[in-house]
N, C-alpha and C. Protein backbone atom coordinates (compact mmCIF):
# COMPACT_ATOMS: atom_id res chain seq x y z
N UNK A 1 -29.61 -18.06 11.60
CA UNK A 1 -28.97 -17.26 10.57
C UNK A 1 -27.53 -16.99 11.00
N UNK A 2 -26.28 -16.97 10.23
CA UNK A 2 -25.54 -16.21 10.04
C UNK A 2 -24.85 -15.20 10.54
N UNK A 3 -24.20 -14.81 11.15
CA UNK A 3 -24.06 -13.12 11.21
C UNK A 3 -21.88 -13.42 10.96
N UNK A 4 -21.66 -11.99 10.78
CA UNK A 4 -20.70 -11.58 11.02
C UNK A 4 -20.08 -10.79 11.80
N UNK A 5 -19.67 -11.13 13.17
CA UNK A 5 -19.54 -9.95 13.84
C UNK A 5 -17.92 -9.20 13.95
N UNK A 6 -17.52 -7.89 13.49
CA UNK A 6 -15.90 -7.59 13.37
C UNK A 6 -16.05 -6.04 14.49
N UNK A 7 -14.39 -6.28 14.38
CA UNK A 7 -13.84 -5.12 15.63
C UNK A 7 -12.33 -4.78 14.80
N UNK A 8 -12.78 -3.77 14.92
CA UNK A 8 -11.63 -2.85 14.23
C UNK A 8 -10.39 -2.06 15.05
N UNK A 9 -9.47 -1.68 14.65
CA UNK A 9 -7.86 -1.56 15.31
C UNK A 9 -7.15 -0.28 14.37
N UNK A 10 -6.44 0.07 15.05
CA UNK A 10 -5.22 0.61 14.31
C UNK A 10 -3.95 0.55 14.66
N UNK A 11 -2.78 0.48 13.95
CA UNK A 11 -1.61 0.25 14.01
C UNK A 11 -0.91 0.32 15.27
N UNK A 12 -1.45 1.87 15.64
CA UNK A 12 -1.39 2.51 17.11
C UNK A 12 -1.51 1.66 18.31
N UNK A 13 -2.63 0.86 18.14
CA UNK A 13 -3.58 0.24 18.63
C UNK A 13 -2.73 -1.11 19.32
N UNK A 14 -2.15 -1.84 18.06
CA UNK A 14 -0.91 -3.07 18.41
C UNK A 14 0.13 -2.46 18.95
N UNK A 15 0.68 -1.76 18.51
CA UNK A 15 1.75 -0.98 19.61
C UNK A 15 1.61 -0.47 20.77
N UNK A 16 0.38 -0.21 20.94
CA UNK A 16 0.15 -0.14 22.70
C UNK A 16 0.00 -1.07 23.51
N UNK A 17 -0.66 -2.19 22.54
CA UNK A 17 -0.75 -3.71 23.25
C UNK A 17 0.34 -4.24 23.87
N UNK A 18 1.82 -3.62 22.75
CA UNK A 18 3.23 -3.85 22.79
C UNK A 18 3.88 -3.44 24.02
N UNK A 19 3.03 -2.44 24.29
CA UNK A 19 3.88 -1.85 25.50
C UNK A 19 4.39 -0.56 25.20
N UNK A 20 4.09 -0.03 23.86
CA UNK A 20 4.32 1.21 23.07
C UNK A 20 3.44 2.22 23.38
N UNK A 21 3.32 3.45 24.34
CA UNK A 21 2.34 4.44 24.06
C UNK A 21 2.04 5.01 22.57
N UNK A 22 1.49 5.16 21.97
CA UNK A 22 1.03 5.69 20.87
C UNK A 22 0.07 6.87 19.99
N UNK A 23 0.19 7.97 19.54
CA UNK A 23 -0.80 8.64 19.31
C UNK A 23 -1.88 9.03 20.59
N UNK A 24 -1.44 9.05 21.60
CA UNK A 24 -2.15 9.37 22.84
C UNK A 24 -2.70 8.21 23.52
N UNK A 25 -2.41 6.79 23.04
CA UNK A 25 -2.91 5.55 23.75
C UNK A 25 -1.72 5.02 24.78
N UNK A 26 -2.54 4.79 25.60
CA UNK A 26 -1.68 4.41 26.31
C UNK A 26 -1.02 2.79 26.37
N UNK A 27 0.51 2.92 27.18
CA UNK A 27 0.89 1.48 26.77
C UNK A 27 0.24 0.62 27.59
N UNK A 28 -0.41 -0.19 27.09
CA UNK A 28 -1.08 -1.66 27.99
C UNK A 28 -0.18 -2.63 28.69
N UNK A 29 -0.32 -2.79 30.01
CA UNK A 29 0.40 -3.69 30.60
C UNK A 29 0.60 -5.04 30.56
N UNK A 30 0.80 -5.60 31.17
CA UNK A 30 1.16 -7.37 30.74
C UNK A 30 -0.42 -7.43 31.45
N UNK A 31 -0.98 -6.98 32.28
CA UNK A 31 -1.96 -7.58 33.20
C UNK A 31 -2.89 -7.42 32.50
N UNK A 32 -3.23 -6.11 31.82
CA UNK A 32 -3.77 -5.61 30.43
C UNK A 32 -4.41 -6.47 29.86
N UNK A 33 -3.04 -7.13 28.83
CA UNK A 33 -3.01 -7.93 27.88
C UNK A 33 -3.46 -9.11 28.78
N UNK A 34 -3.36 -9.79 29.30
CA UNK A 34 -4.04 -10.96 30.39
C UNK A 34 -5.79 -10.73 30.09
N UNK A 35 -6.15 -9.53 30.61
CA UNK A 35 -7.38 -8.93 30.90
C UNK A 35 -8.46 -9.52 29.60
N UNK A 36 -7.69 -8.75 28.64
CA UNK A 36 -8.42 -8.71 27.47
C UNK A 36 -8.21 -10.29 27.08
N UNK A 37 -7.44 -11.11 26.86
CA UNK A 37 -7.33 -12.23 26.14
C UNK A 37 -8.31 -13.19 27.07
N UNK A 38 -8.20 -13.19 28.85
CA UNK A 38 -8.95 -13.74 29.57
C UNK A 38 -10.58 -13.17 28.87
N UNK A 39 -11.01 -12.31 28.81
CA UNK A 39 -12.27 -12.04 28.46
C UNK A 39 -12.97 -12.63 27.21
N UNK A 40 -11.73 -12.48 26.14
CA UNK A 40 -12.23 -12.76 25.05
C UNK A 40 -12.14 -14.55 24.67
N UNK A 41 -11.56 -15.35 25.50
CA UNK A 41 -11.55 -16.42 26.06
C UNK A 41 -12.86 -17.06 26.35
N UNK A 42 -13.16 -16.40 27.37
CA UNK A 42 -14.56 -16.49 28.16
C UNK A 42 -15.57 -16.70 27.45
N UNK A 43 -15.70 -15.20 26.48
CA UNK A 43 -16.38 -15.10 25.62
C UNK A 43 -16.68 -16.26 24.49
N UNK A 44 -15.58 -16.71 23.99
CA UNK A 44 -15.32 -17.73 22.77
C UNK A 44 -16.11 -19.22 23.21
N UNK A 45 -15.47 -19.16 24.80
CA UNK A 45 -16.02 -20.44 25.55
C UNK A 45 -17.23 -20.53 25.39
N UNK A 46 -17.81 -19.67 26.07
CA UNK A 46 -19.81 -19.59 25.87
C UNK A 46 -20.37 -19.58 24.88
N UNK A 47 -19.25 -19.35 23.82
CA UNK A 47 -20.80 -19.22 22.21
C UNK A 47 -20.12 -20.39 21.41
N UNK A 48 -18.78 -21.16 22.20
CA UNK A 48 -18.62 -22.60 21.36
C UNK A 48 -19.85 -23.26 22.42
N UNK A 49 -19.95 -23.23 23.60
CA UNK A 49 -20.93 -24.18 24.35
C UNK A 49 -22.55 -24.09 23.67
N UNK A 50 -23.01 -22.84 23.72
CA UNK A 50 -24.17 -22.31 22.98
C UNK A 50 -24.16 -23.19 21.44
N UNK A 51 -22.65 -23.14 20.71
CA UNK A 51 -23.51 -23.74 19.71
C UNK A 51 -23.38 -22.50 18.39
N UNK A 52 -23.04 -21.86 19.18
CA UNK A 52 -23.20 -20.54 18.04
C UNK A 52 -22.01 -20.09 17.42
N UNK A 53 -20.85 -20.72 17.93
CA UNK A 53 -19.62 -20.44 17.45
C UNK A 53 -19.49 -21.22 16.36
N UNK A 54 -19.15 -20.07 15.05
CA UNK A 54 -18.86 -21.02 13.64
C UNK A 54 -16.84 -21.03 13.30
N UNK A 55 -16.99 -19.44 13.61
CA UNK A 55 -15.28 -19.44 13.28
C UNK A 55 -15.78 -17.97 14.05
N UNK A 56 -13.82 -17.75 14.15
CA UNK A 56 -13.74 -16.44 14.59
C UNK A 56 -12.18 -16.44 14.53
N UNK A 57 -11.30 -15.17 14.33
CA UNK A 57 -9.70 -15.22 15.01
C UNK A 57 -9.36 -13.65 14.77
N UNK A 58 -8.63 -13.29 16.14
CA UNK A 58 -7.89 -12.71 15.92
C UNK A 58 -7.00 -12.33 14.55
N UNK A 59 -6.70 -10.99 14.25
CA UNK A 59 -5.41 -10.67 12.92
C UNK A 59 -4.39 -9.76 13.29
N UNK A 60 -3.12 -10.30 12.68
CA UNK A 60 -1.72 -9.58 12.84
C UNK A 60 -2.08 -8.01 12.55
N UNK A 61 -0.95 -7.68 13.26
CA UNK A 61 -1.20 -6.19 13.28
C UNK A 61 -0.68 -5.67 11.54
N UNK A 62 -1.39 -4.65 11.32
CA UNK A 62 -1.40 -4.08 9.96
C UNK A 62 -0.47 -3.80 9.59
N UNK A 63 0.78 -4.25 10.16
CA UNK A 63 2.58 -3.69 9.73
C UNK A 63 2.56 -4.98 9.33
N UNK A 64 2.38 -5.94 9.28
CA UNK A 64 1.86 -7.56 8.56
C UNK A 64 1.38 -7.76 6.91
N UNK A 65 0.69 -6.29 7.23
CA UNK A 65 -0.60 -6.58 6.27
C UNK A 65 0.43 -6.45 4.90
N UNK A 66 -0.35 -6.74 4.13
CA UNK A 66 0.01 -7.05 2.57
C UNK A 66 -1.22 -6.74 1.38
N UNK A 67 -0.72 -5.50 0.71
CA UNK A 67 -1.86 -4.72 -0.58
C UNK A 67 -1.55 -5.36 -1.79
N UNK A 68 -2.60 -6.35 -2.23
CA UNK A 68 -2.01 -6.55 -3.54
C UNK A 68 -2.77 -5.50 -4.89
N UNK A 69 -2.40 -4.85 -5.78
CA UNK A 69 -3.07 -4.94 -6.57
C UNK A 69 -2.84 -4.80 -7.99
N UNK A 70 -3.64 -4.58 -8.87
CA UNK A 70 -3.05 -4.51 -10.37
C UNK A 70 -2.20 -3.25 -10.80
N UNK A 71 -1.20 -3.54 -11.62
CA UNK A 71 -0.28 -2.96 -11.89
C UNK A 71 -0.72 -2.31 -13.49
N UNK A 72 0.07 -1.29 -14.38
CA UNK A 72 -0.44 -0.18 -15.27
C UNK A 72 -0.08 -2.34 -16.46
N UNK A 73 0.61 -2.65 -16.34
CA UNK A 73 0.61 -3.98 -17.40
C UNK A 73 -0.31 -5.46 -16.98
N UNK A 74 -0.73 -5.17 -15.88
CA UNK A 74 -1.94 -6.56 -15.22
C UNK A 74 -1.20 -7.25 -14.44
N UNK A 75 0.44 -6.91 -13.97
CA UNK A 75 0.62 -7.59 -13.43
C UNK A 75 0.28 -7.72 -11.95
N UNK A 76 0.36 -8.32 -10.90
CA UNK A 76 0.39 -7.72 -9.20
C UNK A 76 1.46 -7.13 -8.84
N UNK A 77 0.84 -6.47 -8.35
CA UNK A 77 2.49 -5.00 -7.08
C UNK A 77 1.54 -5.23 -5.62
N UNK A 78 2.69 -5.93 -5.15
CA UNK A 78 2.77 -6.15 -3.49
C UNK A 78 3.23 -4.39 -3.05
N UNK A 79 2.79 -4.25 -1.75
CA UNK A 79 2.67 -3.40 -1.50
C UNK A 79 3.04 -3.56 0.39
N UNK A 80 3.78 -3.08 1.18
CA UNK A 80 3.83 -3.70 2.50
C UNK A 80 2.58 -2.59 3.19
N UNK A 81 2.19 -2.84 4.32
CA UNK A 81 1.26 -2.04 4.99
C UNK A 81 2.30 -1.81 6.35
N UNK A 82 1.47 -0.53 7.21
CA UNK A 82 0.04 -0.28 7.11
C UNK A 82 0.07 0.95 6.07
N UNK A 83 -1.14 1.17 5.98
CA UNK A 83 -1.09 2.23 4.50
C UNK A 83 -1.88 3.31 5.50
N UNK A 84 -1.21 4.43 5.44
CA UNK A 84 -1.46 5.85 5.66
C UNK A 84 -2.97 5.98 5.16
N UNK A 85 -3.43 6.11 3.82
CA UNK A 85 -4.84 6.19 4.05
C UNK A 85 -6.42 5.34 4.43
N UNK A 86 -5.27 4.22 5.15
CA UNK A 86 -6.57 3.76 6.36
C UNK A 86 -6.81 4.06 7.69
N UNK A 87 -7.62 4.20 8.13
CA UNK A 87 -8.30 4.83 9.54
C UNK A 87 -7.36 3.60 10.44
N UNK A 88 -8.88 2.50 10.04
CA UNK A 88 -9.03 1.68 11.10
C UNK A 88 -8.76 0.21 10.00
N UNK A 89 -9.04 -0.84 10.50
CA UNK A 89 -8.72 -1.93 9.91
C UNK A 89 -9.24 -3.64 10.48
N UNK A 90 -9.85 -4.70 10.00
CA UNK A 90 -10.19 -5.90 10.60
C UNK A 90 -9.04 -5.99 11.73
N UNK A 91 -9.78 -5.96 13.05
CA UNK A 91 -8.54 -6.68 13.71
C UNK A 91 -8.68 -8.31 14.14
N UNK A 92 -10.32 -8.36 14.23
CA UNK A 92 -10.97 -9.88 14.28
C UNK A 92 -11.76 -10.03 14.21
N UNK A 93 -12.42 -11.30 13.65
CA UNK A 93 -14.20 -11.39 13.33
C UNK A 93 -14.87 -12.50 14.05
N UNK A 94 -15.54 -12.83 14.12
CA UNK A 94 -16.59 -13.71 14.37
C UNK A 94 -17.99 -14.58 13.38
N UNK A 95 -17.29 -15.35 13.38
CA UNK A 95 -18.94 -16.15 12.26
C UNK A 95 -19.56 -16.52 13.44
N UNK A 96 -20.69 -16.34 13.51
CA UNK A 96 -21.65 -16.50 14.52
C UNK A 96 -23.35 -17.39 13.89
N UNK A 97 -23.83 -18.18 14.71
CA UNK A 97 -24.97 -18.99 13.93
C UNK A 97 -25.77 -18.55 14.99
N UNK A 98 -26.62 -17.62 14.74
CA UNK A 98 -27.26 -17.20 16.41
C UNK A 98 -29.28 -17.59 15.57
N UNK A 99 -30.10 -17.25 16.71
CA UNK A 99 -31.42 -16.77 16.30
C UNK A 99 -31.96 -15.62 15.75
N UNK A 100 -31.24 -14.57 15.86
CA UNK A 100 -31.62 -13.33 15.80
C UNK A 100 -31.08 -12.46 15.96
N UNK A 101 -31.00 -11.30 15.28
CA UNK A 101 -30.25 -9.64 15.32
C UNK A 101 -29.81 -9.84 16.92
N UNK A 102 -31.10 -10.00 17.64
CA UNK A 102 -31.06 -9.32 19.13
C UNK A 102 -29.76 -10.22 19.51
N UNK A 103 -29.71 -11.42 19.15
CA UNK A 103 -28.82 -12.54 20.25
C UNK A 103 -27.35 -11.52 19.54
N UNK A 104 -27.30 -11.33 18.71
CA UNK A 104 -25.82 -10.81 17.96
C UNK A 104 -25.38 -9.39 18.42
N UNK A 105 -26.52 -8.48 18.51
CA UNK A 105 -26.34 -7.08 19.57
C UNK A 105 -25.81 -7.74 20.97
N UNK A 106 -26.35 -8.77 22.06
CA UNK A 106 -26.11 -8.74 23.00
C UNK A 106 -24.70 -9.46 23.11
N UNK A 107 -23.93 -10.12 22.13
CA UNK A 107 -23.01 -10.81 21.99
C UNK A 107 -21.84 -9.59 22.13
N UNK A 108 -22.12 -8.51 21.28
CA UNK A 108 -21.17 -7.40 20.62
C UNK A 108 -21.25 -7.11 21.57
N UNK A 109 -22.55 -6.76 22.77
CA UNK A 109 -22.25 -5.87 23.84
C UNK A 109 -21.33 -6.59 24.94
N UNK A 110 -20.89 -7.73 25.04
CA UNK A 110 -19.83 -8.31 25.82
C UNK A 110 -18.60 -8.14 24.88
N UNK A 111 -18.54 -7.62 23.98
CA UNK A 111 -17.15 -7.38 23.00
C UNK A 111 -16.81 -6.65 23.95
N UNK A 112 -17.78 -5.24 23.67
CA UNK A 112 -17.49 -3.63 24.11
C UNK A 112 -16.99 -3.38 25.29
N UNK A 113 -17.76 -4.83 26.15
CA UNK A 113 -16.93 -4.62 27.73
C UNK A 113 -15.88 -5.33 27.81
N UNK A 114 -14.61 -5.54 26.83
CA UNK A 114 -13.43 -5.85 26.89
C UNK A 114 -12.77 -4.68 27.42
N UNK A 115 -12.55 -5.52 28.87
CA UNK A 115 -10.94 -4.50 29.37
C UNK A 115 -10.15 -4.38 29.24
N UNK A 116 -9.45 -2.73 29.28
CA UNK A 116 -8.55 -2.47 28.63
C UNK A 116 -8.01 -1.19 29.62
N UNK A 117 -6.62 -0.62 28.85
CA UNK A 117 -6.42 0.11 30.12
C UNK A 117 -6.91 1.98 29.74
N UNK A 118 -6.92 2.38 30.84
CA UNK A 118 -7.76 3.59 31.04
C UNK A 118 -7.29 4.64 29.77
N UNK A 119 -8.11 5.43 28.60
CA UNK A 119 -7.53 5.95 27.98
C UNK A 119 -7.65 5.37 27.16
N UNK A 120 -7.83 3.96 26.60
CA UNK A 120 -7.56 3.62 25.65
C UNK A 120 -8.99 3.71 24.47
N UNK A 121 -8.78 3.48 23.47
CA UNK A 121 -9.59 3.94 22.46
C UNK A 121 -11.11 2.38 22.38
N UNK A 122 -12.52 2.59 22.62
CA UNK A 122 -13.40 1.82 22.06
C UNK A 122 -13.58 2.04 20.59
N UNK A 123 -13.71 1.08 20.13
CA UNK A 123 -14.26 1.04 18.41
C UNK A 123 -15.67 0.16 18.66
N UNK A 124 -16.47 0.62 18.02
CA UNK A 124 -18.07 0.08 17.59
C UNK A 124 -17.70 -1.45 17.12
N UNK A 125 -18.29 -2.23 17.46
CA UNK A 125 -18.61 -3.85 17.23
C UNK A 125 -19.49 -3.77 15.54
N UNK A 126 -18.84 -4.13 14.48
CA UNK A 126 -19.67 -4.59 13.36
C UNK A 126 -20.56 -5.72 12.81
N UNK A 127 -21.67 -5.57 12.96
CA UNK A 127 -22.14 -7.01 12.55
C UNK A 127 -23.61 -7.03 11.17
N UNK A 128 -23.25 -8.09 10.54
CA UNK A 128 -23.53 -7.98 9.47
C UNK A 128 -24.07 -9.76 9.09
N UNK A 129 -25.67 -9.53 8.42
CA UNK A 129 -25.83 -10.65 8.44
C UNK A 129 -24.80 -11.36 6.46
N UNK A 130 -24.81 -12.93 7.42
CA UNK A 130 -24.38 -13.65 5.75
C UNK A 130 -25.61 -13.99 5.42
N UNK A 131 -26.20 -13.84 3.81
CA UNK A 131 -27.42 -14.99 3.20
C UNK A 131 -27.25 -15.60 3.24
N UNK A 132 -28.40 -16.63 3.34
CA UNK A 132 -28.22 -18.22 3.22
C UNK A 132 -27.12 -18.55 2.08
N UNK A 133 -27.72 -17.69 0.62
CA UNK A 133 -27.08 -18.14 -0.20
C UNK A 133 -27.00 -16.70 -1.15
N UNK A 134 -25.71 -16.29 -1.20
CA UNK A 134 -25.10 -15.54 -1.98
C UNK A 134 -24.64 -15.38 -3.18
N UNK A 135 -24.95 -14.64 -4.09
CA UNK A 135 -25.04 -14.62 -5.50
C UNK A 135 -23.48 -15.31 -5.54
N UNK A 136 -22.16 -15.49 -5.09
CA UNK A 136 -21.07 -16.09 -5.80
C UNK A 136 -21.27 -17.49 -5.61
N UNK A 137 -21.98 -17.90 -4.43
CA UNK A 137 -22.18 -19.29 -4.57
C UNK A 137 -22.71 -19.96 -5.34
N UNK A 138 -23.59 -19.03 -6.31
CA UNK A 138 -24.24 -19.87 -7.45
C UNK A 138 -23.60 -20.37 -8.24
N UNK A 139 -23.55 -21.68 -9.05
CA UNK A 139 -22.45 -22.09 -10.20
C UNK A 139 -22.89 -20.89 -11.68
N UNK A 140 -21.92 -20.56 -12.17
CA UNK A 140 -22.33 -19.68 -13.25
C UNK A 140 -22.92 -19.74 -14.57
């Protein structure tokens, strides 16, 4: 089956990566940034070998991001981000083809042990199965 597994960020969050303290996070060092990309490396390596890697990537930080939506005449209004009333935000996902819930919990739990530097904020690992086949895939 399927799964989706995501990890969430905030703005704050890339700017500390930057080297920016932020909102009480601290700034991450170059060795830091090494740390975490080596891990999540590692990680990527073993579940392309496994077989279980479908897609996955990293996303630009939310000063990137882009709101489209309908306007009072239908047209689109771009909008730049990050937008004040979001928390948190996709920072990267994972398509994953595993056996089971359990294999996808123990996957997330090597997310969670991404190092990072002291102080800095954990966010919960999301994962979510895909159906085989989803009502948009049907022809209409």
């Amino acid at each position: 089956m399927k799964y989706m597994m995501m990890i969430y960020a905030k703005q704050a969050d890339y700017d500390a990566m930057s080297g920016t303290p932020t909102d009480g996070r601290p700034a991450w060092s170059e060795a830091d940034v090494k740390a975490m990309f080596a891990h999540m490396e590692s990680l990527n390596n073993d579940l392309a070998e496994s077989g279980e890697w479908v897609d996955g990537q990293g996303l630009s930080e939310p000063a990137q991001a882009r709101l489209i939506t309908t306007g009072p005449d239908g047209a689109p209004v771009v909008t730049d981000g990050p937008y004040g009333e979001t928390k948190e935000v996709l920072a990267g996902y994972w398509l994953l083809d595993c056996e089971s819930i359990e294999r996808v919990t123990e996957i997330a739990g090597r997310v969670l042990a991404c190092p990072g530097p002291e102080g800095a904020p954990a966010y919960p690992v999301v994962v979510r199965p895909v159906p085989a086949s989803a009502p948009c895939d049907e022809p209409v």
